[in-house]
Protein backbone atom coordinates (compact mmCIF):
# COMPACT_ATOMS: atom_id res chain seq x y z
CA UNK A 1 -15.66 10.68 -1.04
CA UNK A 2 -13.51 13.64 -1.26
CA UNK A 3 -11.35 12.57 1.99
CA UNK A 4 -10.58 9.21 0.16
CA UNK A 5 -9.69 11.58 -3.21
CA UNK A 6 -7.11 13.59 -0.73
CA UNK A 7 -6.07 10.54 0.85
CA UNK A 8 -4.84 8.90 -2.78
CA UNK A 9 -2.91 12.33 -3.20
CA UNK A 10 0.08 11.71 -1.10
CA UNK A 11 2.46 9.38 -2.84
CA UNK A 12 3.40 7.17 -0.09
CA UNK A 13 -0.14 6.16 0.52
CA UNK A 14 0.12 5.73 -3.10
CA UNK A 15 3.15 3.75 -3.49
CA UNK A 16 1.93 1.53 -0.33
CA UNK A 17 -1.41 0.81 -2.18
CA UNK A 18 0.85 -0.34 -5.64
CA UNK A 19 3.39 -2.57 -3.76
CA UNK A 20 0.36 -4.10 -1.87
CA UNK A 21 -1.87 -4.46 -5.01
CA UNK A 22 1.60 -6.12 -7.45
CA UNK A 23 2.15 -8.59 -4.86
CA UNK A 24 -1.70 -9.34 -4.38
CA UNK A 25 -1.02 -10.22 -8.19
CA UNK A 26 1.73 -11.81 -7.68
CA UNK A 27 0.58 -13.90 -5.19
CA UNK A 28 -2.62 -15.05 -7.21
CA UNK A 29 -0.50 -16.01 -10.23
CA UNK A 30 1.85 -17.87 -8.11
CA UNK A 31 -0.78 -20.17 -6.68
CA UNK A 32 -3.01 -20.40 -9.61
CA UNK A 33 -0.22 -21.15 -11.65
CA UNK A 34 -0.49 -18.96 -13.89
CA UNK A 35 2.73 -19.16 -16.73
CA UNK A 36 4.43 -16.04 -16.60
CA UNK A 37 3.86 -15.92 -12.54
CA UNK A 38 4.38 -19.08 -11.43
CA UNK A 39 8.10 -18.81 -11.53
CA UNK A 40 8.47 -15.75 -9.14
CA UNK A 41 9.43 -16.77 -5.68
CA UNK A 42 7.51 -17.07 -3.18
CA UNK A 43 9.63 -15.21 -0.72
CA UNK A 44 9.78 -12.13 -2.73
CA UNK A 45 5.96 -11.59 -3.12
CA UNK A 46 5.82 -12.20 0.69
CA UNK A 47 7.84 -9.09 1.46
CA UNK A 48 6.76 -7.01 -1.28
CA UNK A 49 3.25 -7.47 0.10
CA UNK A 50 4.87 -7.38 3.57
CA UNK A 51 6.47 -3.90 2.78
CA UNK A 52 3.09 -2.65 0.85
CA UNK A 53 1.61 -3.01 4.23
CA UNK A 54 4.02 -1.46 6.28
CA UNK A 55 4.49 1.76 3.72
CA UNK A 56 0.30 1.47 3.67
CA UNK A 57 0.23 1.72 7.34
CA UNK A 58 2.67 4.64 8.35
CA UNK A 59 1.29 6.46 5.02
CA UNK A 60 -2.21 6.37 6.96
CA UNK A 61 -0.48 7.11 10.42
CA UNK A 62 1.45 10.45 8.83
CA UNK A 63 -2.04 11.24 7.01
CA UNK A 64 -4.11 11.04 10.60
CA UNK A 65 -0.94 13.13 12.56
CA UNK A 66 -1.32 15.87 9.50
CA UNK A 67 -5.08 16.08 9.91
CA UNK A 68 -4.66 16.01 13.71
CA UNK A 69 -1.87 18.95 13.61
CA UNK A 70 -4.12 21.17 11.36
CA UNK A 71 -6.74 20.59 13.66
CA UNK A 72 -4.81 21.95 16.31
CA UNK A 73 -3.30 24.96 14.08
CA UNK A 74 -7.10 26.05 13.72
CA UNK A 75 -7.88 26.46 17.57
């Protein structure tokens, strides 16, 4: 639990996890048709979520490499 508390720490992770989670939102309101949501195009949630998941991705990638380099600085 305390790795997943350090994890949420570093603000890309966090900004990854808030683009991905707004155009999960999005998304939902788009195809449920939901008033307020239902006019936002389609194209824009689609790379929002598309850019969540790349920001989400080399957030975690930068994470492991820091965990892997302090590993190393210990030896």
């Amino acid at each position: 639990m305390t790795m997943l508390k350090k994890i949420w720490r570093h603000p890309v992770i966090l900004t990854g996890s808030i683009m991905f989670l707004s155009a999960l939102v999005f998304l939902v309101g788009y195809f449920l048709r939901i008033p307020y949501l239902k006019e936002t195009e389609l194209g824009w949630i689609l790379t929002t979520l598309i850019g969540g998941v790349l920001v989400l991705g080399f957030g975690f990638m930068w994470y492991w490499k820091d965990q892997v380099n302090a590993k190393k600085r210990l030896r």
